[in-house]
C-alpha atoms as a PDB file:
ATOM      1  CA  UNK A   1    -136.288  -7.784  63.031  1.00  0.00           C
ATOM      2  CA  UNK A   2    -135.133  -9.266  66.293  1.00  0.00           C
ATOM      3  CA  UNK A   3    -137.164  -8.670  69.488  1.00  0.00           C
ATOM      4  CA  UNK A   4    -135.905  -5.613  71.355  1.00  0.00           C
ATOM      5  CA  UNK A   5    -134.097  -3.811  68.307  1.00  0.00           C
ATOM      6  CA  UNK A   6    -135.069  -0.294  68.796  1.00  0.00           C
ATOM      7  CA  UNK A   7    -137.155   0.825  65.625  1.00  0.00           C
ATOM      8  CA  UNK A   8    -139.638   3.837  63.977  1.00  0.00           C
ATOM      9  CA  UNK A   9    -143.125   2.245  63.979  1.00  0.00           C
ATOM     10  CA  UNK A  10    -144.731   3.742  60.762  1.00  0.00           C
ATOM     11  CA  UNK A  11    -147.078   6.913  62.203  1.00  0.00           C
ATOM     12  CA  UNK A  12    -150.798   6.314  62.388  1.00  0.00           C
ATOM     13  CA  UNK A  13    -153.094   8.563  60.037  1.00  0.00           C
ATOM     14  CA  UNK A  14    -152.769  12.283  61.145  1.00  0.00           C
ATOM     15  CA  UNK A  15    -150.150  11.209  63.621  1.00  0.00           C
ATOM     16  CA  UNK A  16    -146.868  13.736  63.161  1.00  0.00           C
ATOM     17  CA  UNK A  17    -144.482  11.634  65.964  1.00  0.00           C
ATOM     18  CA  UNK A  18    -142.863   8.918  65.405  1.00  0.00           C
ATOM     19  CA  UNK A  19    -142.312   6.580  68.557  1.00  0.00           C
ATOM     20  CA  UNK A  20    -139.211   4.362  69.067  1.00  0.00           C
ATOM     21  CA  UNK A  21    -140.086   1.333  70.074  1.00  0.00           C
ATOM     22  CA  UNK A  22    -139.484  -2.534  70.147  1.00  0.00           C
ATOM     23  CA  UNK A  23    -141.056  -5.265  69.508  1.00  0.00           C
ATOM     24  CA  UNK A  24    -143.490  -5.654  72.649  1.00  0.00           C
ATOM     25  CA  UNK A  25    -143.301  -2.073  73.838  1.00  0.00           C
ATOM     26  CA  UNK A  26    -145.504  -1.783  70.432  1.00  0.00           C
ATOM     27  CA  UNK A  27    -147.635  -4.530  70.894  1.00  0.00           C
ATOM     28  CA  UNK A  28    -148.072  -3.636  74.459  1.00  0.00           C
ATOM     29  CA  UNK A  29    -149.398   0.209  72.985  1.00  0.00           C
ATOM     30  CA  UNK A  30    -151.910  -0.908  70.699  1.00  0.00           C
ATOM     31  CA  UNK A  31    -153.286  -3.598  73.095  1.00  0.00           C
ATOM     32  CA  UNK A  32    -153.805  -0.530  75.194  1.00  0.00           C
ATOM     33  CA  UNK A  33    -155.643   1.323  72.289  1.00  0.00           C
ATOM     34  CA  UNK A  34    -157.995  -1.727  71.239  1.00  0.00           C
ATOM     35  CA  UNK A  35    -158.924  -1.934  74.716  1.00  0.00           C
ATOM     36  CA  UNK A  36    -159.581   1.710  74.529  1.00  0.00           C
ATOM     37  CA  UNK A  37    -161.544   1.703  71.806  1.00  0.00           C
ATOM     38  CA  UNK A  38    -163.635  -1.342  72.697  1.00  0.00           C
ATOM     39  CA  UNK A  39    -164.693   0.885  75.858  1.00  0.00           C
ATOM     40  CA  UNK A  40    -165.826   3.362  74.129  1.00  0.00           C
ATOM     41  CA  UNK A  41    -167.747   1.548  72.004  1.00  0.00           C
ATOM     42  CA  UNK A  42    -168.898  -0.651  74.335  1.00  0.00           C
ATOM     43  CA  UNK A  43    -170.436   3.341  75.878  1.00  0.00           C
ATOM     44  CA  UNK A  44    -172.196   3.843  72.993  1.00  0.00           C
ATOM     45  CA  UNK A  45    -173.207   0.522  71.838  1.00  0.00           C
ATOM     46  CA  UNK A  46    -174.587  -1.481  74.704  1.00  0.00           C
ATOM     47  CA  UNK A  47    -175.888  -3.987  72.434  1.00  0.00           C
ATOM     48  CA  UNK A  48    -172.068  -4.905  71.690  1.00  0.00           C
ATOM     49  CA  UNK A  49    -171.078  -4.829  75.661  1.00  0.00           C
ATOM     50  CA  UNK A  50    -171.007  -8.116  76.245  1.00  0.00           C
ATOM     51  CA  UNK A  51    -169.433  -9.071  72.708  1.00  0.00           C
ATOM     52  CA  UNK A  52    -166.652  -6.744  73.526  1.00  0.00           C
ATOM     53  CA  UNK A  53    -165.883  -7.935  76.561  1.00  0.00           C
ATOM     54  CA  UNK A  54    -165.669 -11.589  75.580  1.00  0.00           C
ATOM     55  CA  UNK A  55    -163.467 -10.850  72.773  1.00  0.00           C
ATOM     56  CA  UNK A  56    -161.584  -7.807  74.281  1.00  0.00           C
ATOM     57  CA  UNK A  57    -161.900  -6.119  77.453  1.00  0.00           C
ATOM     58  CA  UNK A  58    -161.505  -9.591  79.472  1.00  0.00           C
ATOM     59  CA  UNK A  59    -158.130 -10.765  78.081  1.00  0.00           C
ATOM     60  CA  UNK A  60    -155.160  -9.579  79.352  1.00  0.00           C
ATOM     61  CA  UNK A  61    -152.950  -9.228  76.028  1.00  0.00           C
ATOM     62  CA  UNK A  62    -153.419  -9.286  72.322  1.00  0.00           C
ATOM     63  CA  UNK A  63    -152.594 -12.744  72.042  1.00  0.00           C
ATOM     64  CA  UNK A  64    -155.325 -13.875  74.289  1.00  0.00           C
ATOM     65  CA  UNK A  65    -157.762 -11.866  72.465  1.00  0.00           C
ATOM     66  CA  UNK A  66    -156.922 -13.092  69.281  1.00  0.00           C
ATOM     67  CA  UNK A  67    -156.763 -16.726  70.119  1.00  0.00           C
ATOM     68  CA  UNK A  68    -159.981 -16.943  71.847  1.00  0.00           C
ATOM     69  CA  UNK A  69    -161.554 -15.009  68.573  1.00  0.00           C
ATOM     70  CA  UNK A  70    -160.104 -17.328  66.440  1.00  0.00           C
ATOM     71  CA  UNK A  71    -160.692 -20.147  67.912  1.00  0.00           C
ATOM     72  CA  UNK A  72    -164.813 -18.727  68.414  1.00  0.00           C
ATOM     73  CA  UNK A  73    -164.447 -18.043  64.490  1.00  0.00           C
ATOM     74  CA  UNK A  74    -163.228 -21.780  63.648  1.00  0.00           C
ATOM     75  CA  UNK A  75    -164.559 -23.664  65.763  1.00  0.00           C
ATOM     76  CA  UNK A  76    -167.014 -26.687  64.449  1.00  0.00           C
ATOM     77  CA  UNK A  77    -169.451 -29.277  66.281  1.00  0.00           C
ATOM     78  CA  UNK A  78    -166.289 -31.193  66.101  1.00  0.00           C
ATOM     79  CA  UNK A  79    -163.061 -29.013  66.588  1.00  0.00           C
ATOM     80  CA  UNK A  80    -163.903 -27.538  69.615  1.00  0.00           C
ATOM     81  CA  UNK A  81    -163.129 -23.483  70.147  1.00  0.00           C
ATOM     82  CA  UNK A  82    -161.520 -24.727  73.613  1.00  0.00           C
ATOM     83  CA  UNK A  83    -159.177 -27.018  71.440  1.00  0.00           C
ATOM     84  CA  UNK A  84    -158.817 -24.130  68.782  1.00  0.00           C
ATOM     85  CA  UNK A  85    -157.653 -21.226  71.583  1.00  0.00           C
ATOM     86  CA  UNK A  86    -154.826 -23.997  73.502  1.00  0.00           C
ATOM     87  CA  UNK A  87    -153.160 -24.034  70.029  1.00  0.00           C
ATOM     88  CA  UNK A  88    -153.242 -20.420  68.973  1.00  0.00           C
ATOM     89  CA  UNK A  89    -152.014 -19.335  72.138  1.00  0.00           C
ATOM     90  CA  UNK A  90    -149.747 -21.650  72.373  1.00  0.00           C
ATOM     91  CA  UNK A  91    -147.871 -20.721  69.289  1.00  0.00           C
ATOM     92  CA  UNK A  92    -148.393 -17.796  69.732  1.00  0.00           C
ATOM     93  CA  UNK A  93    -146.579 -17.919  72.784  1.00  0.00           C
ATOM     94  CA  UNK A  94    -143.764 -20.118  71.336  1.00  0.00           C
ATOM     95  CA  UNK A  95    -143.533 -17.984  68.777  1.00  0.00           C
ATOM     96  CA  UNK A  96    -142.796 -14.219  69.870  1.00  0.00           C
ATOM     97  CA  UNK A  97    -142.864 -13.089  65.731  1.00  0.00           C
ATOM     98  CA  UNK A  98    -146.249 -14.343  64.953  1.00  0.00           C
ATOM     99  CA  UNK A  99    -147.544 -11.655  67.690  1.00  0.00           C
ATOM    100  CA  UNK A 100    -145.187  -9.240  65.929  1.00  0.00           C
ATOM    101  CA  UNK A 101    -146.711  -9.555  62.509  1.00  0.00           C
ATOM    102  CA  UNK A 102    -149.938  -9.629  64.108  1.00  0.00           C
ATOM    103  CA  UNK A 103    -149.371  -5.630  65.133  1.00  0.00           C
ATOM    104  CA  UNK A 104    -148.069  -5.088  61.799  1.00  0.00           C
ATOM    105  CA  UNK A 105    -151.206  -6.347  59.957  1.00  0.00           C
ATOM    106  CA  UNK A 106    -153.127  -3.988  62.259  1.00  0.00           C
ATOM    107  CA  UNK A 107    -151.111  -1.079  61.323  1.00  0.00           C
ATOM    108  CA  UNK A 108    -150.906  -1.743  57.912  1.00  0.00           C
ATOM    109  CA  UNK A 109    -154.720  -1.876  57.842  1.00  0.00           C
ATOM    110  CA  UNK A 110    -155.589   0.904  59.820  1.00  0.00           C
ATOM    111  CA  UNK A 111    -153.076   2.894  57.808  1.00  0.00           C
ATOM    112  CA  UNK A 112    -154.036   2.074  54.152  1.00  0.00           C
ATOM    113  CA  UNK A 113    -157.596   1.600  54.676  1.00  0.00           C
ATOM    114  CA  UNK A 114    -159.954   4.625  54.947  1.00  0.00           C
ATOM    115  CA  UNK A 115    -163.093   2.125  55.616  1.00  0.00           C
ATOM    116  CA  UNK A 116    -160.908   0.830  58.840  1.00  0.00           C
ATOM    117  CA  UNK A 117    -162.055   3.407  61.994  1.00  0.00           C
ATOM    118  CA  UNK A 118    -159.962   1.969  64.369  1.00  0.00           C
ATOM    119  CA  UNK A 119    -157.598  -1.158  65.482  1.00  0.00           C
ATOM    120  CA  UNK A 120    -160.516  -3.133  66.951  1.00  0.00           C
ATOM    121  CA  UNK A 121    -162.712  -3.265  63.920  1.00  0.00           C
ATOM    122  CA  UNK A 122    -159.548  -4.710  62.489  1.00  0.00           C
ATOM    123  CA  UNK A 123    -159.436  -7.170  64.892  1.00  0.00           C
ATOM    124  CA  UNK A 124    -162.600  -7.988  65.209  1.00  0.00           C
ATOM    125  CA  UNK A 125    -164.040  -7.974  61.544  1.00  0.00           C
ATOM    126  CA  UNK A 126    -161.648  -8.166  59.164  1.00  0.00           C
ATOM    127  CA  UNK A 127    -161.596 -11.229  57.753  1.00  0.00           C
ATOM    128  CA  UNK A 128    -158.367 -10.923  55.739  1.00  0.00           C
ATOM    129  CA  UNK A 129    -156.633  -9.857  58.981  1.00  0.00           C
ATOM    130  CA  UNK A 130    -158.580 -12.955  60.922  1.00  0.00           C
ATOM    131  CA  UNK A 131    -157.614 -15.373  57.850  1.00  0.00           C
ATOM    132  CA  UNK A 132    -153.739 -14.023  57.430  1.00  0.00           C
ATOM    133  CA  UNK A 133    -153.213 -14.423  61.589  1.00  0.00           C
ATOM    134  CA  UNK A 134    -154.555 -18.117  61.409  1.00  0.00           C
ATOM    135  CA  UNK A 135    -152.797 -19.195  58.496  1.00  0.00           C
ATOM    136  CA  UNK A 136    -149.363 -17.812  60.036  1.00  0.00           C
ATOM    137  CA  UNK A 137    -150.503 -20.843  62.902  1.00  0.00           C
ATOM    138  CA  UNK A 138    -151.011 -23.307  60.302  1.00  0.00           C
ATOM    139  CA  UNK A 139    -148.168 -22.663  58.383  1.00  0.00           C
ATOM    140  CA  UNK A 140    -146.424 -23.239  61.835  1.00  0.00           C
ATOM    141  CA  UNK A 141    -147.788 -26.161  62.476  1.00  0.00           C
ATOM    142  CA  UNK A 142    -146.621 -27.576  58.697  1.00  0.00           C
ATOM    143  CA  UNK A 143    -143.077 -26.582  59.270  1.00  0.00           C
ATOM    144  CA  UNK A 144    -143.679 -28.625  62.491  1.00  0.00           C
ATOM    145  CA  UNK A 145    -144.826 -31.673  60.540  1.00  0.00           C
ATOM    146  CA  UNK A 146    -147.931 -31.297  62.300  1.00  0.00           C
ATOM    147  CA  UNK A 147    -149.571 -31.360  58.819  1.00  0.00           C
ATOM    148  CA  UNK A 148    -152.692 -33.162  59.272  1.00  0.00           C
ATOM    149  CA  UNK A 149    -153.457 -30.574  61.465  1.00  0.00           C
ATOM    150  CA  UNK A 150    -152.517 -27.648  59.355  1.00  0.00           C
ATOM    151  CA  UNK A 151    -154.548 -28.794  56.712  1.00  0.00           C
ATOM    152  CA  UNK A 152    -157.732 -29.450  58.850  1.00  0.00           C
ATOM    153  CA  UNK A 153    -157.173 -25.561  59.819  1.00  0.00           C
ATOM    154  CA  UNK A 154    -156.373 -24.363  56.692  1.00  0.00           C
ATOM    155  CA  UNK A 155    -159.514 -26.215  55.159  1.00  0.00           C
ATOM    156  CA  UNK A 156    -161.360 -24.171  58.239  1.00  0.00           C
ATOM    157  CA  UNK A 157    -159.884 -21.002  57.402  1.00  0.00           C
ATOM    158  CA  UNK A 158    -161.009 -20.986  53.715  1.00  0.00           C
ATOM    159  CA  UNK A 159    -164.543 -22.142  54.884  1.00  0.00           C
ATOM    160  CA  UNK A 160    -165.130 -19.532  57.434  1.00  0.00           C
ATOM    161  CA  UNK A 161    -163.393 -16.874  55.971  1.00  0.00           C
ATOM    162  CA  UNK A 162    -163.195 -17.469  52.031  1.00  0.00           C
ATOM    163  CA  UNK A 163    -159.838 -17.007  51.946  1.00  0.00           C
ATOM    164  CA  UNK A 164    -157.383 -20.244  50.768  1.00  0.00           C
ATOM    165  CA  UNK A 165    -154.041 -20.443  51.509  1.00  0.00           C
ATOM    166  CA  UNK A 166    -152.189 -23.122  51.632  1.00  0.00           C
ATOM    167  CA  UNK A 167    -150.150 -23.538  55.204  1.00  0.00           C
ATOM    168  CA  UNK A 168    -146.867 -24.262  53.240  1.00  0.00           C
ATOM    169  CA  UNK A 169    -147.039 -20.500  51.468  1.00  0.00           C
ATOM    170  CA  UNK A 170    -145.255 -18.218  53.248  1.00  0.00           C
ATOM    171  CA  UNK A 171    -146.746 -14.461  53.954  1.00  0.00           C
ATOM    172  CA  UNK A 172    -144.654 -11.828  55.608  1.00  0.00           C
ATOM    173  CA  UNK A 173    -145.779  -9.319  57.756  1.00  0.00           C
ATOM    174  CA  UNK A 174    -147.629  -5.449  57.754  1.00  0.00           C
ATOM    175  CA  UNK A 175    -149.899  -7.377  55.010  1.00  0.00           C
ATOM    176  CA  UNK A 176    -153.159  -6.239  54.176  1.00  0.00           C
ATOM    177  CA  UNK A 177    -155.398  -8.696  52.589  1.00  0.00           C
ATOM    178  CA  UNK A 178    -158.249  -5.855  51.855  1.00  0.00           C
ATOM    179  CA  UNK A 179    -162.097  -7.655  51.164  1.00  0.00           C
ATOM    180  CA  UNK A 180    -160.050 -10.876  50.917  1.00  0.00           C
ATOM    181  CA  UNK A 181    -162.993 -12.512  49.559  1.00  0.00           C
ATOM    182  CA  UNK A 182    -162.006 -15.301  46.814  1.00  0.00           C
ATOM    183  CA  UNK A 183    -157.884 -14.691  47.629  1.00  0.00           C
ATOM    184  CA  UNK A 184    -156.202 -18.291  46.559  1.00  0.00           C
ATOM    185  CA  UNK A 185    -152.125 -18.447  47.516  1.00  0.00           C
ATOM    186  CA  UNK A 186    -150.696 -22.040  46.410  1.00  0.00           C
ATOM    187  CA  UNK A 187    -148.231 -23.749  48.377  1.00  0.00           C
ATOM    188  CA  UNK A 188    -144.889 -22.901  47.180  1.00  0.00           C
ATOM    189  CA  UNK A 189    -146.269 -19.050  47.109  1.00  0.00           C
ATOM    190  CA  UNK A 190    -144.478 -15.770  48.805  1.00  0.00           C
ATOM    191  CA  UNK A 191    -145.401 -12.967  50.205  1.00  0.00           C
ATOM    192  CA  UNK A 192    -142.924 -10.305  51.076  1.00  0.00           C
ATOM    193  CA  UNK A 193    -143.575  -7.603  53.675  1.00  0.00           C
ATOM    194  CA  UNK A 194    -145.594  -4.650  53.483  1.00  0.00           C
ATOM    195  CA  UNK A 195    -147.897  -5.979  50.869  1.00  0.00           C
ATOM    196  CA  UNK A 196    -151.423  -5.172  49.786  1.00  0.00           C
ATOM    197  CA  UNK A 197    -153.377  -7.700  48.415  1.00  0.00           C
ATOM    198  CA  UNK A 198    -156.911  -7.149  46.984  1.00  0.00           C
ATOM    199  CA  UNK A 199    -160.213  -9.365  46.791  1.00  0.00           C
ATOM    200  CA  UNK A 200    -160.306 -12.575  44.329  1.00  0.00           C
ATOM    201  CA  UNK A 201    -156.226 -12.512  43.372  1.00  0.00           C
ATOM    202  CA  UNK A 202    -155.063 -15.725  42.721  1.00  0.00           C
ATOM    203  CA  UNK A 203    -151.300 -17.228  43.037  1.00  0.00           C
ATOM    204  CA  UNK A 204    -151.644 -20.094  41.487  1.00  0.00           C
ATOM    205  CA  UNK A 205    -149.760 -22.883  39.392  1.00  0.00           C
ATOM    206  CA  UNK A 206    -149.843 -23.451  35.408  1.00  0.00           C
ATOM    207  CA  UNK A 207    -150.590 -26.940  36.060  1.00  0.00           C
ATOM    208  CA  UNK A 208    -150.380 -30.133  38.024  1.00  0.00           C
ATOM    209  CA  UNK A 209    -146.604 -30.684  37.924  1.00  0.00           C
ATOM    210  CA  UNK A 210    -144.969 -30.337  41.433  1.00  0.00           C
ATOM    211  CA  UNK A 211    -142.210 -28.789  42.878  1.00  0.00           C
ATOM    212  CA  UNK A 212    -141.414 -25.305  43.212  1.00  0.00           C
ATOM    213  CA  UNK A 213    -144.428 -23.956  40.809  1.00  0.00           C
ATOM    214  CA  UNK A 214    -145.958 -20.538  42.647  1.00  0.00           C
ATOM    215  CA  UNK A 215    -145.366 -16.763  42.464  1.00  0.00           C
ATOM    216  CA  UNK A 216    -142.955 -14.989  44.784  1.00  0.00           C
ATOM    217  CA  UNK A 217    -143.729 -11.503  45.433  1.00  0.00           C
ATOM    218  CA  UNK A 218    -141.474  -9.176  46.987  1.00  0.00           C
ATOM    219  CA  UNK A 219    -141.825  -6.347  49.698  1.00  0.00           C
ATOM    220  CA  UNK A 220    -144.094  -3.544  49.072  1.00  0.00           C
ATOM    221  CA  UNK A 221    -146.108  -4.890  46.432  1.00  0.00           C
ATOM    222  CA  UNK A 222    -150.030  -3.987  45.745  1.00  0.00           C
ATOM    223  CA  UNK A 223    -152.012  -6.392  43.591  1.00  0.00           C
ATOM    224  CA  UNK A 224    -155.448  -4.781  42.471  1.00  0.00           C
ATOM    225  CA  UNK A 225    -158.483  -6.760  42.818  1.00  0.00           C
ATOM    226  CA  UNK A 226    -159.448  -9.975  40.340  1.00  0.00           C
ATOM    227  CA  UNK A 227    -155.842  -9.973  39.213  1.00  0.00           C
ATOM    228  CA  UNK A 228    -154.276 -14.039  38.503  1.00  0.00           C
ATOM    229  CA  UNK A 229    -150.323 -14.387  38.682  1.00  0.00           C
ATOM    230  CA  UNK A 230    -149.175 -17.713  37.670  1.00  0.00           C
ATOM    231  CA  UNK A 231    -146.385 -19.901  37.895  1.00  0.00           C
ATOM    232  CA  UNK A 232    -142.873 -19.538  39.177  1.00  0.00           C
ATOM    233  CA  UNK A 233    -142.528 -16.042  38.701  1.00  0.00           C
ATOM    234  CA  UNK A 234    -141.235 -12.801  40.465  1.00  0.00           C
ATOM    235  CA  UNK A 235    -142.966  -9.475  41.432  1.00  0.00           C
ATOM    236  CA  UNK A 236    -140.306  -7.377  41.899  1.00  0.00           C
ATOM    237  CA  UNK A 237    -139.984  -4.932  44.751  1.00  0.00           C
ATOM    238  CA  UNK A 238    -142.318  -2.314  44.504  1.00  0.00           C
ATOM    239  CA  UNK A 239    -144.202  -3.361  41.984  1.00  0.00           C
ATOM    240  CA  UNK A 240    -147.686  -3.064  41.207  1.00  0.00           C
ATOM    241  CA  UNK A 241    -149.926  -5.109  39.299  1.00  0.00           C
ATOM    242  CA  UNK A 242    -153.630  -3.767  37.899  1.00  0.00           C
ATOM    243  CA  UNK A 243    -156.471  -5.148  38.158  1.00  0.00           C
ATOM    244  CA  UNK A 244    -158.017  -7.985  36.534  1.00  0.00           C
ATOM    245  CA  UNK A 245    -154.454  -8.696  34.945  1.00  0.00           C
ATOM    246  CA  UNK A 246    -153.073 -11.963  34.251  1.00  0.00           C
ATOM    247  CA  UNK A 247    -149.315 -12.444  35.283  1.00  0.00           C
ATOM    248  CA  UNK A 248    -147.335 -15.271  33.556  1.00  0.00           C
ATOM    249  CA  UNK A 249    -143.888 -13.867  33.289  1.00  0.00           C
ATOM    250  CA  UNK A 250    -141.657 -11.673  35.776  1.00  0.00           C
ATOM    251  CA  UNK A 251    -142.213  -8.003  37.056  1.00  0.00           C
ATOM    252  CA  UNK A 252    -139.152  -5.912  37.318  1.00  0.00           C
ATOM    253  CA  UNK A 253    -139.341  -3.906  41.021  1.00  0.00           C
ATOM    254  CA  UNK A 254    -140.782  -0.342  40.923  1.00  0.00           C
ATOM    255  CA  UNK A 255    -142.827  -1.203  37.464  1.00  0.00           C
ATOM    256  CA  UNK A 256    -146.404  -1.935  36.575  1.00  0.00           C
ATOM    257  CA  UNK A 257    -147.609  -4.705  34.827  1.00  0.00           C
ATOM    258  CA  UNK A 258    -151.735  -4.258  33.506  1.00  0.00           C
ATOM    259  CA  UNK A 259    -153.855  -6.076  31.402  1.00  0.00           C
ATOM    260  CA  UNK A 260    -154.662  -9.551  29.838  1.00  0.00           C
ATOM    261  CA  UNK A 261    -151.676 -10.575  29.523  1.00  0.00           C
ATOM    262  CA  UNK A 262    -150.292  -8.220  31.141  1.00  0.00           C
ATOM    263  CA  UNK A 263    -147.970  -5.592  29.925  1.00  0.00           C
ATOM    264  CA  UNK A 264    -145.663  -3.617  31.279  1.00  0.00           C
ATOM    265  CA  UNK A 265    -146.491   0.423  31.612  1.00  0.00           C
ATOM    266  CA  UNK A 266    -143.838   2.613  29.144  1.00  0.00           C
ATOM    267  CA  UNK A 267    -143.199  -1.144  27.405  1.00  0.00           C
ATOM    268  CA  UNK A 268    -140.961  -3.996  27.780  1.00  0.00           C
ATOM    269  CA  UNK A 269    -137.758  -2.147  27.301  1.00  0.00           C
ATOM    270  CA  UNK A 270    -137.842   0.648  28.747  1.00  0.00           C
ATOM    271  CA  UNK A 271    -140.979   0.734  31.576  1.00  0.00           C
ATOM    272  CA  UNK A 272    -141.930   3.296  33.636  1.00  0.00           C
ATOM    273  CA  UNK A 273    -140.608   3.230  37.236  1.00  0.00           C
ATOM    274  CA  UNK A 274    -142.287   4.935  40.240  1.00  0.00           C
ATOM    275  CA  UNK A 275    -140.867   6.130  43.069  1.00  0.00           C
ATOM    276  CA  UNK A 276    -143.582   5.420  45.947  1.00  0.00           C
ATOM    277  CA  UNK A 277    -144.171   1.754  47.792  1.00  0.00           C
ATOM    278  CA  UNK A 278    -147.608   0.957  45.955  1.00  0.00           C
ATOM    279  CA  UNK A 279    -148.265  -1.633  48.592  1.00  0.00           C
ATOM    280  CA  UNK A 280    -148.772   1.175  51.246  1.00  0.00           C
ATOM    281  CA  UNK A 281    -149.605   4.324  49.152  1.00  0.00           C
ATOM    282  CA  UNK A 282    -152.240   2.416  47.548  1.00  0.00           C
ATOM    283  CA  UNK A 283    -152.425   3.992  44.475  1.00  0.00           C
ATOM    284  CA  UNK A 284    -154.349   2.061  42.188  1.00  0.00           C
ATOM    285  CA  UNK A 285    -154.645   4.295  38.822  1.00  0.00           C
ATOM    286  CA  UNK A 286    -151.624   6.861  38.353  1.00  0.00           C
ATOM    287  CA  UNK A 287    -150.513   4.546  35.463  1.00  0.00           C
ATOM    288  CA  UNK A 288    -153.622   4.835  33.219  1.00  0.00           C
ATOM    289  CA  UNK A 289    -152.606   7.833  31.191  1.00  0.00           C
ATOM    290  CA  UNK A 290    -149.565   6.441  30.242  1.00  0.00           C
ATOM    291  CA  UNK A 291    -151.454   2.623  29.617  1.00  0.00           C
ATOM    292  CA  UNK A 292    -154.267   3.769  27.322  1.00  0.00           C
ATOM    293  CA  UNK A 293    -156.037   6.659  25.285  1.00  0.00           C
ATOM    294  CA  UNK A 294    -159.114   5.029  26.676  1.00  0.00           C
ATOM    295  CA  UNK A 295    -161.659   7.911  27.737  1.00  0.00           C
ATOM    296  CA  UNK A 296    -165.325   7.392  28.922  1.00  0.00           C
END
């Protein structure tokens, strides 16, 4: 969506107004709450004063915050955190989106996670969030042919953080990457918007041949925990995929695949079709009655 285009943000958790607002107006309103909240916690934490303010309270936008976190978080003996905050805020600043995203990320996790109590534990401690926002840099810096350094930062990003994705895969935004430990995304991967992704999913090839070889997964997707998709295939729109399955061939949109391999829920021909965006609602386990007789 283009900078300025006048919008509903998606309400916060017992929030019954919407806002209309663009781009930065939004960004500009929840750098105002994470400042907020890192007062008050600063209050009633004094241990985690000075922490906050380093990371928080003494930056003047979300940008600045997040670069100089980032760069704290990846920083080495030899890539310097100095280095590390010049480049994230400079493309961050060249690139007006990446902040964008960045607020969508934070909403989407504040939203559709109940352990999330507020926009700077987000920001602060979620490592999928930290891993997604530098990997958005890194793929910048690829489609820049600035790949030597994308790699170095991707191979940063998966040491620090656990989290490997390649800087040529391309991830949309309002993404939740929830745990995020063990999450692999290969390099002709992508991510559509408003997607949940859980800990150890893999989208991976079949094999070593190149090309065009990873899986594409359209908006509003949620792909439970452990679950492998391989190949050049599509996740439709809306789709949902259990966990622990194994993925080798297409998802029609609004259907869910479970199992190993996975099958589709109501069968091949005629599958059952939900209504609701699993990649926001969440909902892991509606399907099982229809899936399996299966009773502990």
């Amino acid at each position: 969506m283009p900078a300025g285009e006048l919008r509903f943000s998606s309400p916060l958790p017992n929030d019954s107004t919407y806002m209309v607002v663009d781009d930065d107006d939004e960004a500009a309103w929840l750098w105002t709450q994470i400042k907020a909240e890192a007062r008050r916690d600063a209050e009633s934490e004094p241990a985690l004063a000075s922490y906050l303010y380093s990371t928080i309270l003494s930056h003047s936008s979300l940008e600045r915050s997040l670069a100089f976190h980032l760069g704290n978080k990846l920083c080495s003996s030899t890539l310097l955190s100095t280095l590390l905050y010049d480049l994230f805020l400079n493309t961050f600043a060249s690139d007006r989106s990446l902040c964008a995203a960045a607020v969508a990320d934070l909403r989407a996790a504040r939203v559709r996670d109940p352990a999330c109590v507020s926009f700077a534990h987000c920001l602060l401690n979620y490592k999928g969030f930290l891993a997604c926002q530098a990997h958005r840099v890194a793929h910048k810096l690829w489609t820049q042919a600035r790949r030597p350094l994308a790699l170095a930062l991707h191979s940063r990003i998966s040491d620090v953080f656990a989290v490997d994705i390649h800087p040529a895969a391309k991830i949309g935004k309002g993404v939740l990457f929830d745990h995020a430990t063990g999450v692999v995304i290969g390099e002709t991967a992508v991510v559509g918007n408003n997607v949940s992704i859980l800990h150890h999913v893999t989208l991976g090839g079949t094999g070593k041949a190149c090309g065009d070889r990873h899986p594409k997964i359209g908006d509003g997707v949620l792909i439970g925990a452990g679950a492998t998709i391989l190949g050049n295939v599509n996740i439709g729109e809306g789709a949902k995929i259990g966990a622990g399955s194994v993925v080798l061939i297409d998802v029609p949109p609004r259907t869910t695949a479970v199992g190993n391999p996975a099958r589709l829920v109501g069968g091949k021909e005629k599958p059952s079709k939900h209504e609701e965006c699993p990649g926001e609602s969440m909902d892991h386990t509606s399907f099982i009655s229809d899936w399996s007789d299966y009773i502990i």
